[in-house]
Protein backbone atom coordinates (compact mmCIF):
# COMPACT_ATOMS: atom_id res chain seq x y z
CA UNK A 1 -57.64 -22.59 -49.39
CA UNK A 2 -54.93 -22.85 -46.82
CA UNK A 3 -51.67 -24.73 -47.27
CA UNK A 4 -50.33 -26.25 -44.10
CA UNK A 5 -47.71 -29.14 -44.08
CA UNK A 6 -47.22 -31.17 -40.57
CA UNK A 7 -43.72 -32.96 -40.74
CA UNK A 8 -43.06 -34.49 -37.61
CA UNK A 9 -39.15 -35.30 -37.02
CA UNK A 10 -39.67 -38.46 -34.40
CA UNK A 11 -36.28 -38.67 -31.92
CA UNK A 12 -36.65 -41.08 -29.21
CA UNK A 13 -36.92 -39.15 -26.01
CA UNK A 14 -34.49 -41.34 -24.44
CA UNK A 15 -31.94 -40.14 -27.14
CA UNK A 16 -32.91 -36.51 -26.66
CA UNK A 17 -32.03 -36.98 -22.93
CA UNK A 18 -28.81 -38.40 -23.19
CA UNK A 19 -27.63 -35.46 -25.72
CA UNK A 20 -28.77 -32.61 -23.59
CA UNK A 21 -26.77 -34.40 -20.83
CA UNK A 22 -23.59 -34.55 -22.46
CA UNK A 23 -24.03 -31.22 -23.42
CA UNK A 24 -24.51 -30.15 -20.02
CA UNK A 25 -21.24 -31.65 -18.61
CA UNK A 26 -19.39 -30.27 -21.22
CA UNK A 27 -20.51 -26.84 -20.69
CA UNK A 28 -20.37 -27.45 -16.80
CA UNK A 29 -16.44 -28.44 -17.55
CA UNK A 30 -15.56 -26.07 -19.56
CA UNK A 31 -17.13 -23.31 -16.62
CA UNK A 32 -15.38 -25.20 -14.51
CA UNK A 33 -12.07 -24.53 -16.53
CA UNK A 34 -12.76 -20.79 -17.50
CA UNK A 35 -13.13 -20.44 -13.63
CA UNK A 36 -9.88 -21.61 -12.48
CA UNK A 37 -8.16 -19.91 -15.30
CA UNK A 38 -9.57 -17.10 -14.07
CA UNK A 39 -9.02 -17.31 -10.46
CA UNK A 40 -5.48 -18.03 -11.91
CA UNK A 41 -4.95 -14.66 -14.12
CA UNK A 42 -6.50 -12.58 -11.63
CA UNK A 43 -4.15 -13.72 -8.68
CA UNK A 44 -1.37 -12.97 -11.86
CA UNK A 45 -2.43 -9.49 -12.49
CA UNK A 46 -2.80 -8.48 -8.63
CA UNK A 47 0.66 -9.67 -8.02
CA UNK A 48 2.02 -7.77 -11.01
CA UNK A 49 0.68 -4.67 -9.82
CA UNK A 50 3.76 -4.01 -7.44
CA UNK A 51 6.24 -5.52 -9.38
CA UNK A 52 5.00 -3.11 -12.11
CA UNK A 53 5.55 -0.48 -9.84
CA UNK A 54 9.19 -1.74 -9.00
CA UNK A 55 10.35 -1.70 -12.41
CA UNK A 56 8.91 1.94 -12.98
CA UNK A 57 10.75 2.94 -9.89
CA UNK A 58 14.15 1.27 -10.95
CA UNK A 59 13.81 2.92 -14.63
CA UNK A 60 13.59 6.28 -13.40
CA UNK A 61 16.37 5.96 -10.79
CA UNK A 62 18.38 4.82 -14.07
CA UNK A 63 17.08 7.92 -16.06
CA UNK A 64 18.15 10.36 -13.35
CA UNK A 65 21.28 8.75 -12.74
CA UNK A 66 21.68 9.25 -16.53
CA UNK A 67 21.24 12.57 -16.43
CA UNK A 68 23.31 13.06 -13.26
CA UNK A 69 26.47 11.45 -15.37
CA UNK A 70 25.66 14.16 -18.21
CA UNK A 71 25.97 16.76 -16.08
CA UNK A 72 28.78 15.61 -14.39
CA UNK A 73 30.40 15.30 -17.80
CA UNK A 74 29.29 18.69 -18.94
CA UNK A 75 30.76 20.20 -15.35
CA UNK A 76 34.29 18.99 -15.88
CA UNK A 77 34.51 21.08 -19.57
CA UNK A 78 32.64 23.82 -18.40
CA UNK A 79 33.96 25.76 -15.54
CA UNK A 80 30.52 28.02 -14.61
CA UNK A 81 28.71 24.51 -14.38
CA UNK A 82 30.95 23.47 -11.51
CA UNK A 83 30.83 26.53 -9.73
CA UNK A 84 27.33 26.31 -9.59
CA UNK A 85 27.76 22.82 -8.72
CA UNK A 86 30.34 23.64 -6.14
CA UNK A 87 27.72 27.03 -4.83
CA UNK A 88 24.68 24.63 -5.06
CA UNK A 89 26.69 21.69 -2.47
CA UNK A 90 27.47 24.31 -0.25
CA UNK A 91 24.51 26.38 0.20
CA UNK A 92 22.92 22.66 0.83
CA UNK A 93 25.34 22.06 3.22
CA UNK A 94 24.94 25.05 5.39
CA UNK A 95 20.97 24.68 5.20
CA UNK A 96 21.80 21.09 6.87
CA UNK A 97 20.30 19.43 3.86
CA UNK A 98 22.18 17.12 1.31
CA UNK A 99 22.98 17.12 -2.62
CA UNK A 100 23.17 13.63 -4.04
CA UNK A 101 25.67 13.67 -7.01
CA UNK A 102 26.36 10.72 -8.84
C-alpha cells in the first residue's frame, strides 16, 4: 500500500515572472552598489598606504628627538656624559662626518 499525496500550489506564471524580475534588479543594484563601494575603499586604502608610512616616519623622528633631549638633560648634570659628548663631536668632525644633537 503506498501513500502518496499530490498538492499542487497553482501561481500564475505571469506572477512568477514578475517576482523573479524584481528580484533580479534588486540584486543587480545592490552589485551595483557593493561595486562602487568597493572601488571606493580600495582607492582609500591604497592612498593610506603612504600616509601610513608618513606618520610612522614623523613618530619616530619625535621618539629620537625625545631621547636626544634626555640625554642632553642627563649631559648637563653629569660631567663624563659631556665629555663623551664633546670626544664623540669631535672625532666626527675630524672623520668629515656630522653628529646631529638636538
Amino acid at each position: 500500500m503506498a501513500r502518496t499525496a499530490h498538492i499542487s500550489y497553482p501561481i500564475p506564471p505571469i506572477g512568477r515572472l514578475a517576482r523573479a524580475s524584481s528580484s533580479v534588479g534588486r540584486v543587480t543594484a545592490l552589485g551595483a552598489v557593493l561595486f562602487v563601494l568597493a572601488s571606493i575603499g580600495s582607492g582609500i586604502v591604497r592612498a593610506a598606504g603612504p600616509v601610513r608610512q608618513a606618520c610612522a616616519a614623523w613618530a619616530e623622528e619625535r621618539r629620537q628627538r625625545e631621547e636626544d633631549r634626555k640625554l642632553w638633560e642627563l649631559a648637563l648634570t653629569d660631567t663624563r656624559v659631556m665629555a663623551d659628548l664633546i670626544a664623540l663631536s669631535q672625532q666626527s668632525a675630524a672623520d668629515g662626518g656630522r653628529v646631529f644633537l638636538r
